[in-house]
C-alpha atoms as a PDB file:
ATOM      1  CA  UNK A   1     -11.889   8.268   6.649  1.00  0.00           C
ATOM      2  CA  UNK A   2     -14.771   6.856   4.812  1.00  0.00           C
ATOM      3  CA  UNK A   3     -15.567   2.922   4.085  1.00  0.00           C
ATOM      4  CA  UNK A   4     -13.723   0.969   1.318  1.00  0.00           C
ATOM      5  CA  UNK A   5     -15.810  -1.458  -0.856  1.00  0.00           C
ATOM      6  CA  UNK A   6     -14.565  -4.068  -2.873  1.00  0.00           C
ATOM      7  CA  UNK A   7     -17.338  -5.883  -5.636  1.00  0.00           C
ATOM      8  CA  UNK A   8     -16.827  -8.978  -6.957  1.00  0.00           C
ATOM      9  CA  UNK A   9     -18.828  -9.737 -10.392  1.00  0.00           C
ATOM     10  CA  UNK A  10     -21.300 -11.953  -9.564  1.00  0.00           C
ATOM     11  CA  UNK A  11     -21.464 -12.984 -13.384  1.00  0.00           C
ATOM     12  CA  UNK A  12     -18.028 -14.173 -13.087  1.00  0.00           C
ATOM     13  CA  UNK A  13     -17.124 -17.858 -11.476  1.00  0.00           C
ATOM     14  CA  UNK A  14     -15.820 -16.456  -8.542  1.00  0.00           C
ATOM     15  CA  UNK A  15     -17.325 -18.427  -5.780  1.00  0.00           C
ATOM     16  CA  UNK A  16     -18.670 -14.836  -3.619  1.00  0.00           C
ATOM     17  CA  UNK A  17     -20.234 -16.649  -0.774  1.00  0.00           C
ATOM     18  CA  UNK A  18     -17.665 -18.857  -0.324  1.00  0.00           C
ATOM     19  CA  UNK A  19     -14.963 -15.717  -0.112  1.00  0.00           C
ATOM     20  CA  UNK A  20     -17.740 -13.615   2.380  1.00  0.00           C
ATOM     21  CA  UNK A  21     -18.162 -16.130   4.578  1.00  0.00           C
ATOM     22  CA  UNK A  22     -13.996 -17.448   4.976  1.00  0.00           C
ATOM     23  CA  UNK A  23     -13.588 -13.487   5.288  1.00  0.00           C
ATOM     24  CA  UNK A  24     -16.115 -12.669   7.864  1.00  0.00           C
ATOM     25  CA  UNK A  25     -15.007 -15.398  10.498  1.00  0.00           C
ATOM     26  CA  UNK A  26     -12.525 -14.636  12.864  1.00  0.00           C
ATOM     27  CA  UNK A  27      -9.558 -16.372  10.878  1.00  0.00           C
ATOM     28  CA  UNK A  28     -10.816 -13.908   7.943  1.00  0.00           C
ATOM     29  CA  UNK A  29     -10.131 -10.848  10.402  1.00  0.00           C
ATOM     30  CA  UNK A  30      -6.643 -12.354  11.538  1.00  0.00           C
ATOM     31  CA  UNK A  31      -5.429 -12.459   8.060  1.00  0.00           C
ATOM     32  CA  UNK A  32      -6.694  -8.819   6.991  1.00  0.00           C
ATOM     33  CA  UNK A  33      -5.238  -7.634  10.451  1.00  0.00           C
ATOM     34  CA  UNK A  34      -1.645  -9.156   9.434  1.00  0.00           C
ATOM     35  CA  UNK A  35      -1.673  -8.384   6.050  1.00  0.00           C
ATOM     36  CA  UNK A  36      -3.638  -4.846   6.248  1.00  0.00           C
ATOM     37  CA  UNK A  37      -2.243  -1.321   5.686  1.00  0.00           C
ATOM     38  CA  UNK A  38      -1.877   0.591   8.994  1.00  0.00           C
ATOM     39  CA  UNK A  39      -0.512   4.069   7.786  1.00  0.00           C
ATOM     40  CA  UNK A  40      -3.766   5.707   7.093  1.00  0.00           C
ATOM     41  CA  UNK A  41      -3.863   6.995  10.659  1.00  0.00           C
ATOM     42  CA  UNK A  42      -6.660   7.256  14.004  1.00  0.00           C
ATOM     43  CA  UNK A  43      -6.029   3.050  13.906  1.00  0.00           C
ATOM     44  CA  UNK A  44      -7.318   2.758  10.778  1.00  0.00           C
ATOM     45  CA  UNK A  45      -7.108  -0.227   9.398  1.00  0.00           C
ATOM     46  CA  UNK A  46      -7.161  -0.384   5.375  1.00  0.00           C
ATOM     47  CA  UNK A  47      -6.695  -3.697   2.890  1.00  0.00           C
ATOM     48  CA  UNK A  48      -6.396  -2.585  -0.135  1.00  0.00           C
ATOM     49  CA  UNK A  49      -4.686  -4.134  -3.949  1.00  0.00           C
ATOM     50  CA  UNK A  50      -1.587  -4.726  -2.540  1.00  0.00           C
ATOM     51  CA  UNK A  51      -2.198  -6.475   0.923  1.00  0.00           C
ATOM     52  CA  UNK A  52      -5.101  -8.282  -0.994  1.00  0.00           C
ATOM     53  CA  UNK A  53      -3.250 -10.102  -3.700  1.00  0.00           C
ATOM     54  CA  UNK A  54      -0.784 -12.204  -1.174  1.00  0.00           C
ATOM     55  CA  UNK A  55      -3.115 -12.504   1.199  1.00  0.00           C
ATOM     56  CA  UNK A  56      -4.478 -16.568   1.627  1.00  0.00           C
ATOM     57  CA  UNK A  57      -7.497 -17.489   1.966  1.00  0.00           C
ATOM     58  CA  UNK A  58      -9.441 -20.736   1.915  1.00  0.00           C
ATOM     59  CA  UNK A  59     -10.485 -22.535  -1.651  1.00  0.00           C
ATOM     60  CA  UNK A  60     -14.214 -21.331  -1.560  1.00  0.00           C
ATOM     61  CA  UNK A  61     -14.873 -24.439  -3.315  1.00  0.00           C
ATOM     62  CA  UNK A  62     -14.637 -26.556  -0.193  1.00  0.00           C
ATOM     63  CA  UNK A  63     -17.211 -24.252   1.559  1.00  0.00           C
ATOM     64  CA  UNK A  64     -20.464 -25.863   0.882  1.00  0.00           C
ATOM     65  CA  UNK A  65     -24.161 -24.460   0.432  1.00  0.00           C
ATOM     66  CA  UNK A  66     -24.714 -25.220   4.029  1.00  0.00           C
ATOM     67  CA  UNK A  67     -21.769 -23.698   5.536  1.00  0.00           C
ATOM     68  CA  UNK A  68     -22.698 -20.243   4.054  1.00  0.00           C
ATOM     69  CA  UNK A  69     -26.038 -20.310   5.259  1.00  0.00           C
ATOM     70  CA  UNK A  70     -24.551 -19.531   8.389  1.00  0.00           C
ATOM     71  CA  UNK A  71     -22.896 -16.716   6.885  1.00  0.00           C
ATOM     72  CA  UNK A  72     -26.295 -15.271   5.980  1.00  0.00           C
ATOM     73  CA  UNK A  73     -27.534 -15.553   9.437  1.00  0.00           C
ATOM     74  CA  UNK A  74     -25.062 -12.862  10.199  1.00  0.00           C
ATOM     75  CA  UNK A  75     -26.167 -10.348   7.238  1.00  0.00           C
ATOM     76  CA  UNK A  76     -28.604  -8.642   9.161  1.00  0.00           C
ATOM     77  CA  UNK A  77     -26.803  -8.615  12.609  1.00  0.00           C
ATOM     78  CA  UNK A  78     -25.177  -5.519  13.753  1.00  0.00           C
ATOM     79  CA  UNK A  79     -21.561  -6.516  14.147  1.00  0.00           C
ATOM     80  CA  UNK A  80     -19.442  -5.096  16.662  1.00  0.00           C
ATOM     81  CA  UNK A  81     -15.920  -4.230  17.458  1.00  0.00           C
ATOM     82  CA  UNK A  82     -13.956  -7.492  17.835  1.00  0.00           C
ATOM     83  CA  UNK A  83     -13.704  -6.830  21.292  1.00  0.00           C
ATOM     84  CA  UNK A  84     -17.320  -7.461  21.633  1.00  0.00           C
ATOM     85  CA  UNK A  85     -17.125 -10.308  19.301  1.00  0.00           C
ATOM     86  CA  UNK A  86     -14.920 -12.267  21.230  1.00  0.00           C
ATOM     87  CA  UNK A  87     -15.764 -11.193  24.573  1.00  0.00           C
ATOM     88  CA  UNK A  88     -12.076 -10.104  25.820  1.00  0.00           C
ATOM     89  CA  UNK A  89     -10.234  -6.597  25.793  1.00  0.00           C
ATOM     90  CA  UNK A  90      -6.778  -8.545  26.237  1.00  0.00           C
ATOM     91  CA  UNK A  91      -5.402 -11.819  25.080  1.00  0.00           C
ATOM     92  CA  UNK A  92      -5.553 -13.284  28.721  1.00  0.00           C
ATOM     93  CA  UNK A  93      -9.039 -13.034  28.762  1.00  0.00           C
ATOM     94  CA  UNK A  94      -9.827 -14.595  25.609  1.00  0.00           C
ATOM     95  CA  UNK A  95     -12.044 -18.116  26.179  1.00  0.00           C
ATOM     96  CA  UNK A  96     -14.190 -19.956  24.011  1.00  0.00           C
ATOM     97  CA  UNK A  97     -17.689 -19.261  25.830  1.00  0.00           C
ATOM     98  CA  UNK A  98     -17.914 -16.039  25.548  1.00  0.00           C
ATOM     99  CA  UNK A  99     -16.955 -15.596  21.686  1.00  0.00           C
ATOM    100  CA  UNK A 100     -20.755 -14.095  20.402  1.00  0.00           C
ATOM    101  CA  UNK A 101     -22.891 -17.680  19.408  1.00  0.00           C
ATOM    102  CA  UNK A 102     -23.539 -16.189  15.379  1.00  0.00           C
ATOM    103  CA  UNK A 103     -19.520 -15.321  15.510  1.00  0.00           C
ATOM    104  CA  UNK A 104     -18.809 -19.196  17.454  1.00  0.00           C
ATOM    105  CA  UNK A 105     -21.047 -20.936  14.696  1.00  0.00           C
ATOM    106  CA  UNK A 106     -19.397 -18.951  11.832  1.00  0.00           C
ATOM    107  CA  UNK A 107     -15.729 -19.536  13.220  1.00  0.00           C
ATOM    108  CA  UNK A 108     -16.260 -23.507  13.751  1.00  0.00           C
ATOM    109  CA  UNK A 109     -16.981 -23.580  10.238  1.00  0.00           C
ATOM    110  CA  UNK A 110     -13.845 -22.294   9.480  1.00  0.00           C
ATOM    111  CA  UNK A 111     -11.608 -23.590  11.973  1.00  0.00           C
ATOM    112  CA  UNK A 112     -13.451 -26.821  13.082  1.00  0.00           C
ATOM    113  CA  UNK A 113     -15.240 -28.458   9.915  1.00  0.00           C
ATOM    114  CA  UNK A 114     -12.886 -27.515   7.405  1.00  0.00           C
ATOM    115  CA  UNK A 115      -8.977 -26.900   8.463  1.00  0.00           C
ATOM    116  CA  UNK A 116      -9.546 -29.253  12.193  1.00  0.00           C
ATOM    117  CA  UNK A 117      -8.343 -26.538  14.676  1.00  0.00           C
ATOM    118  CA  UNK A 118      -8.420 -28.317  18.053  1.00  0.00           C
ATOM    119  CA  UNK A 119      -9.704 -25.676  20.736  1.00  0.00           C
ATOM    120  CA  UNK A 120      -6.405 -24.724  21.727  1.00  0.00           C
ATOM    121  CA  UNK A 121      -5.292 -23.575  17.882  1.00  0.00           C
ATOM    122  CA  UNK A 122      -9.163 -21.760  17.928  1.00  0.00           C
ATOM    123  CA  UNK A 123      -7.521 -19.681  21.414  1.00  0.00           C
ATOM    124  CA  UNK A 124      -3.768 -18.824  19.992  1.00  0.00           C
ATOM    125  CA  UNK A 125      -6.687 -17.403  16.764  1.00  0.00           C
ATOM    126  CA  UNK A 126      -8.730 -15.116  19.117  1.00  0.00           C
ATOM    127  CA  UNK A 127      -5.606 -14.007  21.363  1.00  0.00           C
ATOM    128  CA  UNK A 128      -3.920 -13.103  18.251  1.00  0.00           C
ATOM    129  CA  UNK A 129      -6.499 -11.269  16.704  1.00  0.00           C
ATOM    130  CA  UNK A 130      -7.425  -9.549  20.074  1.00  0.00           C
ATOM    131  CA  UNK A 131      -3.732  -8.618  20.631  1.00  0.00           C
ATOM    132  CA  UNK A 132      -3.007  -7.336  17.018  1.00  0.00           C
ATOM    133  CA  UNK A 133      -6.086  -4.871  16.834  1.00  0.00           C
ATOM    134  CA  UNK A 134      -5.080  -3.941  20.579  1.00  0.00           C
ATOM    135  CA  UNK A 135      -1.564  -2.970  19.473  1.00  0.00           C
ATOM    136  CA  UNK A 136      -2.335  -0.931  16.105  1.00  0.00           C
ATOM    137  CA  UNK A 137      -5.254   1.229  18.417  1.00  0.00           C
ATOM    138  CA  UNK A 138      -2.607   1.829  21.410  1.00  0.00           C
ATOM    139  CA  UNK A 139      -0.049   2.782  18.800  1.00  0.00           C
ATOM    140  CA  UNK A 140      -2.410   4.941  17.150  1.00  0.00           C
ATOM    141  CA  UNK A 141      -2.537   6.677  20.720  1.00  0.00           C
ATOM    142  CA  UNK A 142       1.211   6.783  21.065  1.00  0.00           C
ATOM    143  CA  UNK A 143       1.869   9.211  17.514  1.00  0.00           C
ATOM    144  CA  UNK A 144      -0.114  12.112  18.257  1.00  0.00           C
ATOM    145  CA  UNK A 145       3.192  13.725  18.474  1.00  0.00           C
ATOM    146  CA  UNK A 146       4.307  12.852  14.533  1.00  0.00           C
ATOM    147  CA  UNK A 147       3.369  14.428  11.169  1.00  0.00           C
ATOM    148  CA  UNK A 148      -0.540  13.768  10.202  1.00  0.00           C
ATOM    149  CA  UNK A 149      -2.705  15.629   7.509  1.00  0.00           C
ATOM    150  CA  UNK A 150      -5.516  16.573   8.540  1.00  0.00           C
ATOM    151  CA  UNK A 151      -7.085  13.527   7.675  1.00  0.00           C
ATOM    152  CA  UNK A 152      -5.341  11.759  10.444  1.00  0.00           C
ATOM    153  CA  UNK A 153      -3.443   9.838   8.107  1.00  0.00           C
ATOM    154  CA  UNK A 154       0.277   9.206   9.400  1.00  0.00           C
ATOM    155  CA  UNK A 155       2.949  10.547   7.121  1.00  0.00           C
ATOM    156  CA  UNK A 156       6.024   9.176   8.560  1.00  0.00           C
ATOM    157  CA  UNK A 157       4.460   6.026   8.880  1.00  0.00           C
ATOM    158  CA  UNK A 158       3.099   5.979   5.073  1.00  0.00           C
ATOM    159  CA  UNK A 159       6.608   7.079   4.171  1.00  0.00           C
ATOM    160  CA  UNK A 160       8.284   4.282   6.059  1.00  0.00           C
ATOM    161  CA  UNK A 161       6.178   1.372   4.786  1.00  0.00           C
ATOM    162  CA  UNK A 162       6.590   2.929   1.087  1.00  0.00           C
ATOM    163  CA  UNK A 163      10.638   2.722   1.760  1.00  0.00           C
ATOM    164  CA  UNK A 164      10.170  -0.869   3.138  1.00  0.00           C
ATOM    165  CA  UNK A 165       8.492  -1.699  -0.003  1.00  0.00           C
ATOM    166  CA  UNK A 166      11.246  -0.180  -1.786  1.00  0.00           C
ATOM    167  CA  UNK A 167      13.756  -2.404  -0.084  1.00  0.00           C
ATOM    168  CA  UNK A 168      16.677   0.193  -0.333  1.00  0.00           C
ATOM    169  CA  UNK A 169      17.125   0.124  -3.909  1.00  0.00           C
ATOM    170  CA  UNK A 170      16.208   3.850  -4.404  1.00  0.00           C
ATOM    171  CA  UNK A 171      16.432   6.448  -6.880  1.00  0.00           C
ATOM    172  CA  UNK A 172      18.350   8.494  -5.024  1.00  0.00           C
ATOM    173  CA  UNK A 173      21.001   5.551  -4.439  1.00  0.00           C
ATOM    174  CA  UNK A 174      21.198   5.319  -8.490  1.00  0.00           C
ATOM    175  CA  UNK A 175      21.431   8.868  -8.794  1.00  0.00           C
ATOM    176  CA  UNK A 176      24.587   8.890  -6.469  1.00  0.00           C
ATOM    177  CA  UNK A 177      26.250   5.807  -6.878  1.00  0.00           C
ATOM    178  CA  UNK A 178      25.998   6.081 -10.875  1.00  0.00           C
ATOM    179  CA  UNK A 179      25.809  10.420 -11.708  1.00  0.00           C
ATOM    180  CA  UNK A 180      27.440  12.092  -8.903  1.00  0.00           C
ATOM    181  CA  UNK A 181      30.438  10.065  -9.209  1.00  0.00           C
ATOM    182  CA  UNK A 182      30.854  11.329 -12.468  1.00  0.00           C
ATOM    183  CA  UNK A 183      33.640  13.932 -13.079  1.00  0.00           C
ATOM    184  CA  UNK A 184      32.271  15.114 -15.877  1.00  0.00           C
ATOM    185  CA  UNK A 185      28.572  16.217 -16.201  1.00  0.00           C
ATOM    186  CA  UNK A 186      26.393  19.516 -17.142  1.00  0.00           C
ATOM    187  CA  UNK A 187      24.059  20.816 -14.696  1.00  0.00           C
ATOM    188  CA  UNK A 188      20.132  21.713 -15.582  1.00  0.00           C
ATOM    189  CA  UNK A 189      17.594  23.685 -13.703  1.00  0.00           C
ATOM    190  CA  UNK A 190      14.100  22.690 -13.559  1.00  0.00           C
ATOM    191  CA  UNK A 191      11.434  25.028 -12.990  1.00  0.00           C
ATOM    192  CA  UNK A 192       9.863  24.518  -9.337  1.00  0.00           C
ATOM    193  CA  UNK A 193       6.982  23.452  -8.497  1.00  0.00           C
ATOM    194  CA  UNK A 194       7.058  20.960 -11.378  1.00  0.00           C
ATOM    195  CA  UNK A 195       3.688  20.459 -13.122  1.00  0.00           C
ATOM    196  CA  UNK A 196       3.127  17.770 -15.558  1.00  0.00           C
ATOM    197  CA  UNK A 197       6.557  16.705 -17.928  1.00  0.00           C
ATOM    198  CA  UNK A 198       6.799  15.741 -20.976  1.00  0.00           C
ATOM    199  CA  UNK A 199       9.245  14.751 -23.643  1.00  0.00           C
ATOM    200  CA  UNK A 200       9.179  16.518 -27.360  1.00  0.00           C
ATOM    201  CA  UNK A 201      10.316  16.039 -30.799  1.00  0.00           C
ATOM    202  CA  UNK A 202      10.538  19.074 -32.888  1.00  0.00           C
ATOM    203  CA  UNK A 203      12.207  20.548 -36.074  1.00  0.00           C
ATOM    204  CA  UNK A 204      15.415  21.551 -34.137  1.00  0.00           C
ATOM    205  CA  UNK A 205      15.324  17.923 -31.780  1.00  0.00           C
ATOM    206  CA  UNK A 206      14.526  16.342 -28.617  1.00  0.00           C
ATOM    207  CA  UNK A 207      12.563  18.779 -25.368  1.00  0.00           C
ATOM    208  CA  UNK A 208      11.835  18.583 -22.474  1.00  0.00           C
ATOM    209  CA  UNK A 209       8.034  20.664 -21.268  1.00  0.00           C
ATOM    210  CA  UNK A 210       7.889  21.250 -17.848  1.00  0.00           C
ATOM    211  CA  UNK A 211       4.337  22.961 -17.583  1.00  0.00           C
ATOM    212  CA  UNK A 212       4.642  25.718 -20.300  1.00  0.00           C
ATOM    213  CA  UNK A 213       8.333  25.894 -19.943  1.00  0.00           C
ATOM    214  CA  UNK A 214      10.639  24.189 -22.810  1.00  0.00           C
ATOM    215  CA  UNK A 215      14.473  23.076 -21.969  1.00  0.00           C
ATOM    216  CA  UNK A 216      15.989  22.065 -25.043  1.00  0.00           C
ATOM    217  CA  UNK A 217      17.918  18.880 -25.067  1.00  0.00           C
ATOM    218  CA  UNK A 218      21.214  16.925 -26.796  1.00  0.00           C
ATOM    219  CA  UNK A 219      19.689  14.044 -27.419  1.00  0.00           C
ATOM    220  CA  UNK A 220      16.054  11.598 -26.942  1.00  0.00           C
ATOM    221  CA  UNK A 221      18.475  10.168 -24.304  1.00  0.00           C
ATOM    222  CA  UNK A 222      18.924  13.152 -22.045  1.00  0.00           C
ATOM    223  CA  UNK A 223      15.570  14.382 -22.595  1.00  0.00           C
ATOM    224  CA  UNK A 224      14.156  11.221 -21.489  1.00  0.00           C
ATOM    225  CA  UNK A 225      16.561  11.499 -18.376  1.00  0.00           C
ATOM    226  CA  UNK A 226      15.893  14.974 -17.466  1.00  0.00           C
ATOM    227  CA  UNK A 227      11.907  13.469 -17.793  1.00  0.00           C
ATOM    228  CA  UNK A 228      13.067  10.808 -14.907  1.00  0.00           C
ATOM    229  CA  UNK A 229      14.909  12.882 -12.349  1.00  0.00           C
ATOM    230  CA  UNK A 230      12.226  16.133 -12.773  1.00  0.00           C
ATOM    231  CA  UNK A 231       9.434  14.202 -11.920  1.00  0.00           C
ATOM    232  CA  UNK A 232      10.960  12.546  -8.283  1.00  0.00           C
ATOM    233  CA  UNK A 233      11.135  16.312  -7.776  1.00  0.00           C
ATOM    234  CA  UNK A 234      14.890  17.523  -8.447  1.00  0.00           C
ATOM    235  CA  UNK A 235      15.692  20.667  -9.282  1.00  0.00           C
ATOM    236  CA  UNK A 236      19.259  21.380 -10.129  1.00  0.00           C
ATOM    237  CA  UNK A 237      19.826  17.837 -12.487  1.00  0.00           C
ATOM    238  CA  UNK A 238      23.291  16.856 -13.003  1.00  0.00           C
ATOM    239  CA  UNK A 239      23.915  15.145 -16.526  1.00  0.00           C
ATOM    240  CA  UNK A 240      26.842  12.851 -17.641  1.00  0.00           C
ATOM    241  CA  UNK A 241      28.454  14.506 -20.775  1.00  0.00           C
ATOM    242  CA  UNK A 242      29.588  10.984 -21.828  1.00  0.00           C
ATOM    243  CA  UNK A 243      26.808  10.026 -24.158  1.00  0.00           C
ATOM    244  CA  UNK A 244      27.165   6.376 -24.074  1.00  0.00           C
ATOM    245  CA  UNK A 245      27.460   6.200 -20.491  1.00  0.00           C
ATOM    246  CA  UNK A 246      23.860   8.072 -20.355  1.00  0.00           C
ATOM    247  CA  UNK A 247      22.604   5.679 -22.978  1.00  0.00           C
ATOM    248  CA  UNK A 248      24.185   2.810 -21.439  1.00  0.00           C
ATOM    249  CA  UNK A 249      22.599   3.766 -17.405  1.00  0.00           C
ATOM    250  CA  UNK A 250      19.181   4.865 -19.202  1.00  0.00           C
ATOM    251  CA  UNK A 251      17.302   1.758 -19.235  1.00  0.00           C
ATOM    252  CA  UNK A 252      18.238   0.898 -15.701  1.00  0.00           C
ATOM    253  CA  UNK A 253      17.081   3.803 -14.728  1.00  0.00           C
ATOM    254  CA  UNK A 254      13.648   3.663 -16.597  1.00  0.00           C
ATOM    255  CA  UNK A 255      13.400   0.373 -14.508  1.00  0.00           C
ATOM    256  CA  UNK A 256      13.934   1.402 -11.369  1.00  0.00           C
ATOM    257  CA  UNK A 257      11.758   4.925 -11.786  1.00  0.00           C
ATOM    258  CA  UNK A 258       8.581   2.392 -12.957  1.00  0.00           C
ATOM    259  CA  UNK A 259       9.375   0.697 -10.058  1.00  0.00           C
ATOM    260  CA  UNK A 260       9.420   3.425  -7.549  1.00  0.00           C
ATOM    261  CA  UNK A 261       6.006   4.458  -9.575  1.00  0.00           C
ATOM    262  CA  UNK A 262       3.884   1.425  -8.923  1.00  0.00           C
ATOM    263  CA  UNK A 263       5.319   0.781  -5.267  1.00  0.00           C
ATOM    264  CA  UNK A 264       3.699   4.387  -4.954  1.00  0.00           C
ATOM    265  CA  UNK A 265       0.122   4.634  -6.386  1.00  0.00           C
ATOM    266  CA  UNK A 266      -0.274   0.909  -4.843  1.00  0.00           C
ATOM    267  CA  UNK A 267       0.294   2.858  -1.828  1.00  0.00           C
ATOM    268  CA  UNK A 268      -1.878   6.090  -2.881  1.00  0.00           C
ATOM    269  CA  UNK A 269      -4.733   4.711  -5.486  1.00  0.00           C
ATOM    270  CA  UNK A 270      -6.611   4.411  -2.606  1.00  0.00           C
ATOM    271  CA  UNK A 271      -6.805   8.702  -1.963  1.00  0.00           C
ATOM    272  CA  UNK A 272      -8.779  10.364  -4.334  1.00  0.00           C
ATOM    273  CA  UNK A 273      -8.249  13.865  -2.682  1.00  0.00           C
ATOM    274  CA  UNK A 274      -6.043  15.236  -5.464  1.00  0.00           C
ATOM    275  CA  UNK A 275      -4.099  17.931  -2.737  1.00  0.00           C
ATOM    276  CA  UNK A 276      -3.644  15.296  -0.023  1.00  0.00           C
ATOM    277  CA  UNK A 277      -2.373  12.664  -2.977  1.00  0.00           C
ATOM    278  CA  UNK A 278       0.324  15.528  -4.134  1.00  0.00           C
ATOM    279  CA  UNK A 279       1.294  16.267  -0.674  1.00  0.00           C
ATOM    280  CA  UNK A 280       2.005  12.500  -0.112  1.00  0.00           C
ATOM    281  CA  UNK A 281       3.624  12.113  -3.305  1.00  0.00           C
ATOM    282  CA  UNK A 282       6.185  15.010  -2.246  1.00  0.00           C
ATOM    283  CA  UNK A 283       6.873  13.916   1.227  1.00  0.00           C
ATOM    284  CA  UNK A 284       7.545   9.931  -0.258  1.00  0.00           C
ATOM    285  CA  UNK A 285      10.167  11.184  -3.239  1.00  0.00           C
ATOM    286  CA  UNK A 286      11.769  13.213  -0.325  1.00  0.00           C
ATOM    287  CA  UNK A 287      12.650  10.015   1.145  1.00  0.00           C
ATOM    288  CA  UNK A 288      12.943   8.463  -1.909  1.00  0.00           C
ATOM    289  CA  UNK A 289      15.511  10.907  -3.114  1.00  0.00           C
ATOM    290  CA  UNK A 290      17.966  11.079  -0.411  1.00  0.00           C
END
C-alpha cells in the first residue's frame, strides 16, 4: 500500500502549523488510531474523508509561535514506530522516562501547557495508544485465513464496516419489504455483467441502456427504477404493475440508493486501481443486496 498525503492550502487561513504539530504528538496519533480506517489490510492503518471530518482536534489558534517551533525540531528526525517512540511494546510497560525527549517535549505541549493533563492522564494516553496499535497489528496476524486481494486489503472486513455505516437500512431490505411483497409485478432481465446504465428518452418513450443493450420501458418511472436496482447488480428485476405504487416508493428509493452510493466511494475514493475498485464494489452490493 503506498503513502496517503493530505495538503492543506497554505494561501488559505487555515492555521497549518498549528494542525501539524496537535497531529504529530502522541494525543494526535490516539485520535487517528480511534477514528482511522482499519480494513485496508497487513495492519494498515488509513484516515481518510470520512474518519477526518468527525475527528477533534485542538483550536490551532491556541497553539502559539513558540509551541510549533518544537514541532519543527522534529521535521528532520527520523520517526519511528510508536513502539520506539514511547519506549514500551505493551501498555504495562509504558512510563514517562522513556517516551523519546523530541516526542516528551512535543507531547507536554499538548497535554501539559495547553489541555493540563496531570502525569497520570499523560500514562492512560501512551497505554492507550500503545494498546490500540498493538491490537489492530495482532489482528492483522489473526485473518490470514479470510478473503484479501492481493493487495492485502481485507474484504470481509471492508464489507463489514461499509454495512455498519449503513446501519441496516439496506437496499435489499427496501427491495423486500416494499417489491417482493407485491402480488402483482412484471419481471425484467438485465444483461450480466452490467456496464455503465443509463436512462433514455426517445420518439417511442422512456429506456433503459445497459452497455449497448436497450430495454424499453412503461414509463420515466420504471425506467428510472430498473436504473436503481441494475446498478446494485440485480439481474432478474421484479416491477410493481401498480403505477402509483412505483411512483409513490420511487423517491424513497432514489434516497436510499444515493445513500448507499456515498457510504461507498467514502469507503473506496481512496483506491484508484479501477479492477480492485470494481471487485470491491461487487463484493459490498452483495452484502448490500441480501
Amino acid at each position: 500500500m503506498g503513502d496517503t498525503f493530505f495538503v492543506i492550502d497554505p494561501h488559505s487561513k487555515t492555521d497549518t502549523l498549528g494542525i501539524a504539530t496537535f497531529l504529530n504528538s502522541t494525543l494526535g496519533s490516539f485520535l487517528t488510531e480511534v477514528y482511522g480506517r482499519t480494513v485496508m489490510g497487513e495492519g494498515v492503518l488509513l484516515i481518510y474523508g470520512p474518519e477526518i471530518t468527525p475527528m477533534p482536534i485542538l483550536d490551532p489558534g491556541i497553539i502559539t509561535d513558540e509551541d510549533t517551533k518544537v514541532f519543527k525540531k522534529l521535521l528532520p528526525v527520523k520517526i519511528n514506530s510508536i513502539f520506539e517512540e514511547l519506549g514500551a511494546s505493551s501498555p504495562e510497560e509504558v512510563s514517562l522516562d522513556k517516551v523519546k525527549p523530541d516526542r516528551r517535549e512535543l507531547d507536554k505541549i499538548i497535554m501539559v501547557k495547553i489541555l493540563g493533563h496531570t502525569e497520570e492522564e499523560q500514562l492512560e494516553v501512551y497505554r492507550a495508544v500503545i494498546d490500540l496499535v498493538k491490537s489492530r497489528i495482532e489482528k492483522a496476524k489473526s485473518v490470514g485465513e479470510k478473503r484479501k486481494t492481493k493487495e492485502g486489503i481485507d474484504i470481509d472486513m471492508l464489507v463489514k464496516t461499509v454495512m455498519d455505516k449503513i446501519c441496516g437500512e439496506t437496499l435489499g431490505k427496501f427491495y423486500k419489504e416494499n417489491i417482493l411483497s407485491q402480488k402483482n409485478f412484471a419481471v425484467r432481465t438485465i444483461p450480466q455483467p452490467v456496464e455503465e446504465v443509463t436512462t433514455i428518452k426517445g420518439i417511442f418513450g422512456w429506456s433503459l441502456k445497459v452497455g449497448k443493450k436497450h430495454i424499453d420501458c412503461d414509463s420515466e418511472e420504471e425506467a428510472k427504477y430498473l436504473k436503481i436496482l441494475a446498478q446494485s447488480g440485480l439481474e432478474k428485476i421484479k416491477i410493481p404493475k401498480d403505477r402509483k405504487y412505483l411512483k409513490k416508493i420511487l423517491p424513497e428509493l432514489e434516497t436510499i440508493k444515493k445513500k448507499m452510493d456515498n457510504i461507498i466511494n467514502d469507503y473506496l475514493s481512496s483506491i484508484l486501481d479501477h479492477k480492485l475498485r470494481e471487485k470491491l464494489l461487487h463484493y459490498i452490493w452483495q452484502e448490500i443486496m441480501k
